[in-house]
Protein backbone atom coordinates (compact mmCIF):
# COMPACT_ATOMS: atom_id res chain seq x y z
CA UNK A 1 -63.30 -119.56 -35.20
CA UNK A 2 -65.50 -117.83 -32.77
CA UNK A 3 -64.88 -120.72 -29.90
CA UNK A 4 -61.05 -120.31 -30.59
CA UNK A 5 -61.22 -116.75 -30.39
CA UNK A 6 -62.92 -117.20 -26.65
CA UNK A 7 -60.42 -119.84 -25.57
CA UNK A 8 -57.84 -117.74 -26.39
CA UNK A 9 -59.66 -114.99 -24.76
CA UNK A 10 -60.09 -116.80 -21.73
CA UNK A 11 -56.48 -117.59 -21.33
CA UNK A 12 -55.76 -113.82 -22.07
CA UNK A 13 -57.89 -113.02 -18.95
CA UNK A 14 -56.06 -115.18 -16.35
CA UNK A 15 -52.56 -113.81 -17.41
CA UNK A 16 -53.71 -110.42 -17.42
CA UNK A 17 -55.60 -110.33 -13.81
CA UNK A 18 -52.47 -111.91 -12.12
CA UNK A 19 -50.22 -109.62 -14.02
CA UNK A 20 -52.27 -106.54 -12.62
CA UNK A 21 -52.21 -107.58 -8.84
CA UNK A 22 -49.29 -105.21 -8.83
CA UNK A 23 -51.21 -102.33 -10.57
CA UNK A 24 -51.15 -99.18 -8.20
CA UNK A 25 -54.46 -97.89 -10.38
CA UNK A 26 -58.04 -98.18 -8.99
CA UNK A 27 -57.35 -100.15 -6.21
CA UNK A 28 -60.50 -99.42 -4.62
CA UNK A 29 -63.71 -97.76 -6.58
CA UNK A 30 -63.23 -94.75 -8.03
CA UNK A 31 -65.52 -91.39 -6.47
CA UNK A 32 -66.16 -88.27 -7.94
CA UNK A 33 -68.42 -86.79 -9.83
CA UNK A 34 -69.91 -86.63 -13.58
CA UNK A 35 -71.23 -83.98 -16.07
CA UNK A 36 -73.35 -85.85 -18.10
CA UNK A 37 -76.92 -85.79 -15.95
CA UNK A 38 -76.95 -82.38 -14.46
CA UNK A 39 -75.41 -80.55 -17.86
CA UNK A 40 -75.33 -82.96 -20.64
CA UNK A 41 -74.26 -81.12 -23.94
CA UNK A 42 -73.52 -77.60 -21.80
CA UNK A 43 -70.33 -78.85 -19.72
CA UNK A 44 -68.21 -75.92 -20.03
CA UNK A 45 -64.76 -74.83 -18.46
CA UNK A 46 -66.99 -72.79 -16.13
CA UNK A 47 -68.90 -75.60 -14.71
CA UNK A 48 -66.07 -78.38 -14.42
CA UNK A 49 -64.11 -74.96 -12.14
CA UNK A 50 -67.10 -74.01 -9.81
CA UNK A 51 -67.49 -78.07 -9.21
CA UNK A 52 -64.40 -77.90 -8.05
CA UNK A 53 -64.69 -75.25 -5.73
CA UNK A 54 -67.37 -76.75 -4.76
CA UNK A 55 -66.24 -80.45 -3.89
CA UNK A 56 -63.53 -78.90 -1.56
CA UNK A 57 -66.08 -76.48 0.20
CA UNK A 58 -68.89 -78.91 0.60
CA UNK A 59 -66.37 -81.85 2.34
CA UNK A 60 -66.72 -84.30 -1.21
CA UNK A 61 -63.18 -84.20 -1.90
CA UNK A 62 -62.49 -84.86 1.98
CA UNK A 63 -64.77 -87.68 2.39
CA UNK A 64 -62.83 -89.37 -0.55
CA UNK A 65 -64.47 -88.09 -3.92
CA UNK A 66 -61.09 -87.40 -6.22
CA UNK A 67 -62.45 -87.06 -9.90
CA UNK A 68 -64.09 -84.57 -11.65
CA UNK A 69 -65.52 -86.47 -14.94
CA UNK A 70 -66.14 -84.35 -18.52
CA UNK A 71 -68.48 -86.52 -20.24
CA UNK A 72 -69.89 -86.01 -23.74
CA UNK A 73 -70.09 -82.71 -25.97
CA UNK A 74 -66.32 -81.34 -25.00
CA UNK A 75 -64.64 -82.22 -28.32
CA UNK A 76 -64.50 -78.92 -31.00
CA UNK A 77 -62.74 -81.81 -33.57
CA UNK A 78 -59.49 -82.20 -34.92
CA UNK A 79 -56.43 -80.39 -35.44
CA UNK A 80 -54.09 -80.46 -38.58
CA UNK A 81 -52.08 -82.98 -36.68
CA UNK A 82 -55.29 -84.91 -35.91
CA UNK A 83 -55.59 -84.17 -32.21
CA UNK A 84 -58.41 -83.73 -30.30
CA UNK A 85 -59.03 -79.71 -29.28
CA UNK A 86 -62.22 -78.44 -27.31
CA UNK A 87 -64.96 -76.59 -27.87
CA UNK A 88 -63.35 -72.96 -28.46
CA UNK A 89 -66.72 -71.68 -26.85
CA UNK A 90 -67.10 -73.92 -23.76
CA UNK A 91 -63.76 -74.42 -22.90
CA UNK A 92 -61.89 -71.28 -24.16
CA UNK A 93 -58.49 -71.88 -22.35
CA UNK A 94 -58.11 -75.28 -23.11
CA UNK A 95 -57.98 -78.77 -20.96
CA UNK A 96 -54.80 -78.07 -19.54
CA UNK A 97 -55.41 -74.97 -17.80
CA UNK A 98 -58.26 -76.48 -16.75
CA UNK A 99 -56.70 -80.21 -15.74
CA UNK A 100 -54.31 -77.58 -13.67
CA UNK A 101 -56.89 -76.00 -11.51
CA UNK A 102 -58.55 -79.28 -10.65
CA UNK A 103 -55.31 -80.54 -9.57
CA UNK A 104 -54.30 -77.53 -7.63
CA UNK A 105 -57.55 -78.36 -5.72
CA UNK A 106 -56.69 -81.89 -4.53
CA UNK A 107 -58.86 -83.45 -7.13
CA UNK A 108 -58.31 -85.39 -9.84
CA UNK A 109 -59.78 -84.47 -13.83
CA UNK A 110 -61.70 -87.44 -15.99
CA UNK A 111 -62.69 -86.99 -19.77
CA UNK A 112 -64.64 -88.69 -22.25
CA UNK A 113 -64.48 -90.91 -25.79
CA UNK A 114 -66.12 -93.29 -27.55
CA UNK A 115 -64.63 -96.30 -29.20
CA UNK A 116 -66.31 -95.43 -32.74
CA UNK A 117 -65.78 -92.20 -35.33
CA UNK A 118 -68.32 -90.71 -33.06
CA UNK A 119 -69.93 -90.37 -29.35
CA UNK A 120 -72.92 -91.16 -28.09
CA UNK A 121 -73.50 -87.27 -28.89
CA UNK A 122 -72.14 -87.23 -32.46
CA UNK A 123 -68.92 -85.53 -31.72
CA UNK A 124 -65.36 -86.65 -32.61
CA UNK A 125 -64.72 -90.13 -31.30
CA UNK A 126 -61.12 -92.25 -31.10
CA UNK A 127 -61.71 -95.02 -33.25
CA UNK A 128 -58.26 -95.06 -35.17
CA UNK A 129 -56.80 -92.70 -33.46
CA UNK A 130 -56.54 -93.82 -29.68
CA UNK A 131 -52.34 -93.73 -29.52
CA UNK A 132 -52.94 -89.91 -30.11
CA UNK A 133 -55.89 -89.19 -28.23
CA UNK A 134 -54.20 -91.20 -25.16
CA UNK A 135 -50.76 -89.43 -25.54
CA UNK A 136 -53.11 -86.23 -25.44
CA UNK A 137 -55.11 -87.00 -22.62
CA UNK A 138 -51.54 -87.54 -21.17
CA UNK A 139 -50.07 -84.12 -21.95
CA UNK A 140 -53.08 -82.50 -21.09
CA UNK A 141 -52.67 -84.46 -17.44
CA UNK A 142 -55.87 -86.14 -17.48
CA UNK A 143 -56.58 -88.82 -15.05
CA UNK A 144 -59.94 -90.70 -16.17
CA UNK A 145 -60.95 -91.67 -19.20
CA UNK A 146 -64.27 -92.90 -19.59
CA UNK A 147 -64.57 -94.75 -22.70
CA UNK A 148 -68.42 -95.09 -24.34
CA UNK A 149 -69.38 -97.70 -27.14
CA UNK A 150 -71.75 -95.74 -29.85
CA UNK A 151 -71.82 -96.26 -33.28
CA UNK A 152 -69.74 -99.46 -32.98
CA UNK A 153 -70.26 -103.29 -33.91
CA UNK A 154 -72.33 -105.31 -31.72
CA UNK A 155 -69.91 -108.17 -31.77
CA UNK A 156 -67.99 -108.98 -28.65
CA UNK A 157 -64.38 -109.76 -30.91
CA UNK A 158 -64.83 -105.98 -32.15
CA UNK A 159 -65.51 -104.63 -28.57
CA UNK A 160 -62.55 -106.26 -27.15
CA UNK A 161 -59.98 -105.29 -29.84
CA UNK A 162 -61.07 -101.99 -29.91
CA UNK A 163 -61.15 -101.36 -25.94
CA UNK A 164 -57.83 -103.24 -25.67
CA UNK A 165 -56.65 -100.99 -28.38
CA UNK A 166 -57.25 -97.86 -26.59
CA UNK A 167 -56.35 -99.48 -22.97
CA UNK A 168 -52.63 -100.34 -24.63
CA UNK A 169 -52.81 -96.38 -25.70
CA UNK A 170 -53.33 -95.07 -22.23
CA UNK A 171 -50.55 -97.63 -20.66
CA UNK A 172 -48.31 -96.72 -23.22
CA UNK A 173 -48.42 -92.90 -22.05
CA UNK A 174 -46.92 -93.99 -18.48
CA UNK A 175 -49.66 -91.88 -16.81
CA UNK A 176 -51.77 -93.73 -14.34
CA UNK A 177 -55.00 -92.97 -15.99
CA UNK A 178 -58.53 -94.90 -14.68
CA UNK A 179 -59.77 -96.51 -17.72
CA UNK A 180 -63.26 -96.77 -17.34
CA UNK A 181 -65.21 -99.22 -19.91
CA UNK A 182 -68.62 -98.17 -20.90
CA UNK A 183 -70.65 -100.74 -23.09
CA UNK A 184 -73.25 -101.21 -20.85
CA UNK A 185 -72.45 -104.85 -19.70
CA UNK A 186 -73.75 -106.31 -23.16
CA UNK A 187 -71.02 -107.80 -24.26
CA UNK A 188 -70.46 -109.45 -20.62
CA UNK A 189 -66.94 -106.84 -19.89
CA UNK A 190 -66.55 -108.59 -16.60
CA UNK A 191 -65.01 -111.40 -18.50
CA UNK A 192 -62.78 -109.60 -20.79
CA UNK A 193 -62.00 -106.07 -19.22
CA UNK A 194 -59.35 -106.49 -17.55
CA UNK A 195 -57.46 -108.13 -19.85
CA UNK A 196 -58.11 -104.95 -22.34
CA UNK A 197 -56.76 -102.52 -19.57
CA UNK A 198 -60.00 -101.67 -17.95
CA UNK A 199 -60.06 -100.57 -14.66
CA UNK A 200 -63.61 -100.58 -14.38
CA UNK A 201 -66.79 -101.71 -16.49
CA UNK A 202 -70.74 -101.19 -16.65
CA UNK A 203 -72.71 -103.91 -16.28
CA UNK A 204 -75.81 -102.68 -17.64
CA UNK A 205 -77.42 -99.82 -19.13
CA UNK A 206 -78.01 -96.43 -17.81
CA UNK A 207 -79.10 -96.14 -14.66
CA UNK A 208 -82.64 -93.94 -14.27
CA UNK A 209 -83.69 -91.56 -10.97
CA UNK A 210 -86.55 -94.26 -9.58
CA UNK A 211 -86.66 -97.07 -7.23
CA UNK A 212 -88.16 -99.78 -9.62
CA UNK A 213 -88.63 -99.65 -13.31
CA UNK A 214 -89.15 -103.11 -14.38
CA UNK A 215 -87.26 -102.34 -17.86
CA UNK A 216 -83.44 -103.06 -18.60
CA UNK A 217 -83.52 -100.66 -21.05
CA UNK A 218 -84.80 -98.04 -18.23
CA UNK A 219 -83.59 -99.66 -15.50
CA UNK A 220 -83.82 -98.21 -11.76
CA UNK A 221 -82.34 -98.55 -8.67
CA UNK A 222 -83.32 -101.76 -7.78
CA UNK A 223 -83.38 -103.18 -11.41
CA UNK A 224 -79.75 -102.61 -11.86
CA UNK A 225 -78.63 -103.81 -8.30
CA UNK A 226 -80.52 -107.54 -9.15
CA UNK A 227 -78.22 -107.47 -11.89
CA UNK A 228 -75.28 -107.57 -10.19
CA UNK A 229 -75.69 -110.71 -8.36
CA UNK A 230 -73.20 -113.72 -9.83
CA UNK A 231 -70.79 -110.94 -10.85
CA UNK A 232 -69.09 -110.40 -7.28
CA UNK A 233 -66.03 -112.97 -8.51
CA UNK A 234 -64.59 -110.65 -11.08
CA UNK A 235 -64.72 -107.40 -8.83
CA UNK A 236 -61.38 -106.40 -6.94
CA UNK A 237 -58.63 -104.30 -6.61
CA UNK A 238 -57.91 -102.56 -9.67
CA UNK A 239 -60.86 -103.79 -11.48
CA UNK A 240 -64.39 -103.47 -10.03
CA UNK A 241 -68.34 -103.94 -11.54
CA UNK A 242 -69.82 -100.45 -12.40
CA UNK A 243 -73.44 -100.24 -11.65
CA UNK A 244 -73.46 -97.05 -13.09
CA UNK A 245 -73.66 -93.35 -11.45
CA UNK A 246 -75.19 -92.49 -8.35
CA UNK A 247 -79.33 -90.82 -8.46
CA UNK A 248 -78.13 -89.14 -5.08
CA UNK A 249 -79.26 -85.98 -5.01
CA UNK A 250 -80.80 -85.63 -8.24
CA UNK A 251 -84.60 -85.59 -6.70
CA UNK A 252 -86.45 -85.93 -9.96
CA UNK A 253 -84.00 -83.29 -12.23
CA UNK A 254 -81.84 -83.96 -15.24
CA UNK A 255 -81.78 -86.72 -17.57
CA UNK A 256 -81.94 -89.46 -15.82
CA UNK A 257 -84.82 -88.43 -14.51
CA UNK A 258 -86.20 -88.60 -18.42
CA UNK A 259 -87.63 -85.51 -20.38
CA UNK A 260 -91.12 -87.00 -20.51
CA UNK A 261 -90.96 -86.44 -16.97
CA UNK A 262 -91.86 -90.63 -16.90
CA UNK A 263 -89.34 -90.99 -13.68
CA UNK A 264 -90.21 -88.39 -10.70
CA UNK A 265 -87.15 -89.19 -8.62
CA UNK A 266 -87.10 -91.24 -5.33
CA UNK A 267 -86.97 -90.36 -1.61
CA UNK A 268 -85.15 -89.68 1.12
CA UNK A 269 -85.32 -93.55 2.17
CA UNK A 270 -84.52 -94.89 -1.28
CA UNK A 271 -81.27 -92.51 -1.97
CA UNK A 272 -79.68 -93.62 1.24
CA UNK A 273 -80.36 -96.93 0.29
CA UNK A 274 -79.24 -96.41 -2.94
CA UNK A 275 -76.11 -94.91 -1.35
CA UNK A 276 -75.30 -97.72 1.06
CA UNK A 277 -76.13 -100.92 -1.76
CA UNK A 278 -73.94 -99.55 -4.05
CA UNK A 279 -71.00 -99.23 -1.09
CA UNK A 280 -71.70 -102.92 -0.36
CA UNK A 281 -71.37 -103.88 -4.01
CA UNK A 282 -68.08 -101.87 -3.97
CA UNK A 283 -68.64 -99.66 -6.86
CA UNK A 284 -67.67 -96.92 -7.85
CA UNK A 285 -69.30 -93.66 -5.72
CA UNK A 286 -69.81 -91.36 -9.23
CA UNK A 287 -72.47 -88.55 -8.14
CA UNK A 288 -74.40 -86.50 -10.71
CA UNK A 289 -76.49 -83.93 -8.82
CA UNK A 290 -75.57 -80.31 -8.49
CA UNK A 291 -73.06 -80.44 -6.12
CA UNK A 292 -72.58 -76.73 -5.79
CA UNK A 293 -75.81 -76.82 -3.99
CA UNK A 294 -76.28 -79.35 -2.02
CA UNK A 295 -79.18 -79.95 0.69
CA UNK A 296 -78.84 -81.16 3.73
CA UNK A 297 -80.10 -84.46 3.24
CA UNK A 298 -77.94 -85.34 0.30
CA UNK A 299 -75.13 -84.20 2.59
CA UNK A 300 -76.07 -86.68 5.09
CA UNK A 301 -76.18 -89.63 2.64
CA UNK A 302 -73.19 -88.84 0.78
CA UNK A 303 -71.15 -87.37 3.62
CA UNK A 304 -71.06 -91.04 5.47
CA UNK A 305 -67.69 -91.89 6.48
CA UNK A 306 -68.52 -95.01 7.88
CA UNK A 307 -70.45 -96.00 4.76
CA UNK A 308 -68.00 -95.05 2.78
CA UNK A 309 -65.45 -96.97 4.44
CA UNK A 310 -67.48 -100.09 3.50
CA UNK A 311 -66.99 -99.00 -0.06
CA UNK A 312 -63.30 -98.18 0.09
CA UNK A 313 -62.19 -100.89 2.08
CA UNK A 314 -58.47 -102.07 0.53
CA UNK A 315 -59.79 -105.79 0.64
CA UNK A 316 -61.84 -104.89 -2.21
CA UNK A 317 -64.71 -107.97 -1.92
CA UNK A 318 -68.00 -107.45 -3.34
CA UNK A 319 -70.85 -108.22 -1.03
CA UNK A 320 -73.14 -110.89 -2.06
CA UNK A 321 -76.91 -112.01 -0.78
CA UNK A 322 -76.68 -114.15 2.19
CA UNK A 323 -79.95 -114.45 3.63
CA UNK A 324 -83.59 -113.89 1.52
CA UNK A 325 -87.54 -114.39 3.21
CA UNK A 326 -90.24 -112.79 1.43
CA UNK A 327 -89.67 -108.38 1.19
CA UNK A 328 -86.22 -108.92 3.45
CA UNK A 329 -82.61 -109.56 1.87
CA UNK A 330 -79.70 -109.66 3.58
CA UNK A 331 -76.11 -108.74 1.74
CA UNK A 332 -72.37 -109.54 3.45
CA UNK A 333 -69.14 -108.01 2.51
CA UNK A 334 -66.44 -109.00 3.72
CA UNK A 335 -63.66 -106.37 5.34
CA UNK A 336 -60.34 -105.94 6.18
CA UNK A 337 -59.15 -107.10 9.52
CA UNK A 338 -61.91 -110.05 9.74
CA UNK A 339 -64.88 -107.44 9.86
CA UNK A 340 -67.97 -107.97 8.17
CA UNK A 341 -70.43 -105.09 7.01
CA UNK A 342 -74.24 -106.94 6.80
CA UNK A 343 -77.11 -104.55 4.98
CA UNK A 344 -80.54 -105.64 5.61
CA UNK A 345 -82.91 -104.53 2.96
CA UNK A 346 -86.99 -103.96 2.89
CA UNK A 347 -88.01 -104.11 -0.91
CA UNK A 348 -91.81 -104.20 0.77
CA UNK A 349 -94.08 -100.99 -0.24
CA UNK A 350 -94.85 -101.36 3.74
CA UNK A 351 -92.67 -101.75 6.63
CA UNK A 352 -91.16 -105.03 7.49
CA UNK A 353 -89.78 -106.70 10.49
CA UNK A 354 -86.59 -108.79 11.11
CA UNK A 355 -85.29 -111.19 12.96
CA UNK A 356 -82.01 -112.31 12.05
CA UNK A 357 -79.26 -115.03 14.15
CA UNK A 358 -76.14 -113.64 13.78
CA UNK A 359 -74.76 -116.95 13.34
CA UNK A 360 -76.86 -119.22 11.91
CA UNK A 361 -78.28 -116.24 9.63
CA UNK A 362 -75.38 -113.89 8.91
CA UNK A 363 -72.71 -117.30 9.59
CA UNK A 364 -70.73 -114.48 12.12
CA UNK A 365 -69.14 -116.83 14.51
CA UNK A 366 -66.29 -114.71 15.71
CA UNK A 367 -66.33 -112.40 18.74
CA UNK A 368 -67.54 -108.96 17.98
CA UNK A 369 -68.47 -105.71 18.62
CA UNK A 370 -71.50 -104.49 16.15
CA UNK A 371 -71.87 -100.74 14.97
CA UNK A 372 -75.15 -99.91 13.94
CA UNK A 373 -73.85 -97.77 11.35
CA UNK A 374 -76.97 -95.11 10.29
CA UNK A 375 -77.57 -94.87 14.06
CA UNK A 376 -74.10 -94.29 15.13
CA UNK A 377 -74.48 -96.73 17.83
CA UNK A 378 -72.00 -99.62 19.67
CA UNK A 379 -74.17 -102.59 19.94
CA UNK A 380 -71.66 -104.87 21.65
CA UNK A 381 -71.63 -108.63 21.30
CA UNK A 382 -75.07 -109.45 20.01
CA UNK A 383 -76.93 -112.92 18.94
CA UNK A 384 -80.47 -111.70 17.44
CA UNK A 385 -80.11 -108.76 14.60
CA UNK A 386 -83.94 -107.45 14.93
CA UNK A 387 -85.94 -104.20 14.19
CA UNK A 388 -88.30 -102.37 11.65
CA UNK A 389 -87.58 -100.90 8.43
CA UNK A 390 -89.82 -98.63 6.68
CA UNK A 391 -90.58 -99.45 3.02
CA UNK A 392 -87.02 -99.35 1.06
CA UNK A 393 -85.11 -98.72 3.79
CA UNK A 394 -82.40 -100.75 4.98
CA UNK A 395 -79.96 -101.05 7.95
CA UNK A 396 -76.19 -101.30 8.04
CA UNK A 397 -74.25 -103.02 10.82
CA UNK A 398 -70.53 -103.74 10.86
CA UNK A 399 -69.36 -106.39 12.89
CA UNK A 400 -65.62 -105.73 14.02
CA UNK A 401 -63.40 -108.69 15.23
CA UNK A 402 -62.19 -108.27 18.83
């Protein structure tokens, strides 16, 4: 029954990602911003306005961040027609007042359910009741939904009935709302999200403010990026592998950084690098540091038009490893117009060197002029790629067709 159930699955899949070629949603990684690691259960009506203001004044919404996400701890319960109301405390006018301001503000608003009774958090979830909820998040002119998997089976046949069940809700409203699919890549989403509705889906747990953990369960930085290798066929437009949220910014505070204080944050080096893998992996860009106050040097990293670019480019390929010698490895992504953006990466705890042929190395055969993009420097035509990198740094280049 189970093999039936997948080939008929399978099927499912092809029809649906050829019937959403068309789709105007997501068609490149969603940016913004979410409440869960700076606030966690304190989100208020307060917060989600001054982030806001913020994201216009700082440049975020100009450099391409749109949505504003309300994760877990906004629901107050139920109404006597069974729909979802908010905290009377925390959010004392409402969502739509709310949804209002963020839109008069250029930006876009994203809330938060799980696909059981209950969240993560224990509050009201949509199991049973997602054609509401949706029609809801509709009226209330909601834009995001971020969709959790708590207190739910551990089957995959449950997970995709019940995300397909909610992902029919929200089409069904005729709002274009980003339907993003959070079972932490367990269940292997890549496969089936789509075809429930998803726009895009985690691939692994939640991500944790350090370079290295060595635990899934923990994971850091570079634990969750190895995981994304072999996944770069099912990301695209309007569906895309979700490493999970940026650590930009966070330096050490909030709760990915743990409350037993076991994860101390990473540097300077390792956030821009964090920054620029997760642009060639074309994720989503979803920050979680206090953006109303900023430092320069999470300006600088997040700020990155060209980087971003790489991100946000409409051809929507996920890089993928190329070249790998000892500490060095090398990722290409494809761009539009022929380009290529390469990353060169030093996982070493000491500086590296590198000496890469562009064409035997990076297989760039075509004419070019090469950006060196952290250096803001036109490198021309050029055979050998070589330099230093400090330990977990890394070097972009784009390579533009002439």
């Amino acid at each position: 029954m189970r093999q039936l159930f997948f080939s008929i699955l399978i099927a499912v899949i092809v029809l649906s990602v050829s019937a959403q070629k068309n789709s105007d949603i997501a068609l490149t990684p969603p940016m913004g911003w979410n409440s869960w690691n700076l606030v966690e259960a304190n989100v208020s009506d307060e917060i989600i306005r001054e982030i806001a203001d913020s994201m216009v004044a700082n440049g975020m919404r100009d450099a391409g961040f749109q949505y504003i996400i309300i994760d877990d701890f906004w629901v107050g319960g139920r109404d006597a027609h069974n729909k979802l109301f908010p905290d009377p405390i925390r959010f004392p006018h409402g969502i739509k007042p709310l949804s209002d301001y963020v839109h008069s503000k250029g930006l876009k608003l994203g809330i938060y359910s799980d696909a059981a009774d209950r969240t993560c958090g224990g509050v009201t979830g949509s199991l049973h009741f997602e054609t509401i909820d949706a029609q809801t998040f509709a009226e209330w002119g909601i834009d995001y939904l971020k969709y959790d998997y708590c207190h739910a089976p551990t089957d995959v046949v449950t997970a995709f009935q019940r995300y397909k069940t909610m992902g029919d809700a929200l089409k069904a409203t005729g709002r274009p709302i980003v339907y993003a699919i959070c079972e932490w890549g367990q269940r292997q989403p890549w496969l089936w999200a789509r075809a429930a509705g998803g726009h895009l889906w985690r691939t692994t747990y939640d991500s944790r403010d350090t370079w290295y953990s060595h635990d899934t369960g923990l994971a850091g930085i570079m634990d969750i990026f190895e995981l994304q290798h072999g996944l770069e066929q099912y990301a695209g437009p309007g569906g895309w592998n979700d490493p999970d949220m940026l650590m930009v910014g966070l330096w050490g505070k909030g709760k990915s950084s743990s409350p037993d204080a076991r994860f101390q944050g990473c540097t300077f080096t390792e956030y821009r690098t964090h920054f620029a893998l997760w642009a060639m992996l074309a994720a989503p860009l979803i920050l979680n540091c206090d953006v109303r106050n900023l430092d320069q040097q999470t300006k600088n990293i997040i700020l990155n038009n060209e980087i971003i670019a790489i991100d946000q480019d409409s051809l929507g390929v996920q890089g993928e490893i190329v070249f790998e010698k000892d500490s060095l490895l090398v990722i290409s992504k494809p761009l539009q117009q022929g380009d290529v953006a390469i990353c060169i990466l030093n996982r070493k705890n000491t500086t590296a060197s590198y000496k890469l042929d562009v064409q035997r190395d990076l297989n760039i055969w075509f004419p070019h002029n090469c950006r060196d993009i952290f250096n803001r420097k036109n490198l021309s035509t050029i055979k050998l790629l070589q330099g230093k990198l400090e330990s977990h740094d890394c070097a972009v280049f784009r390579f533009e067709m002439k």
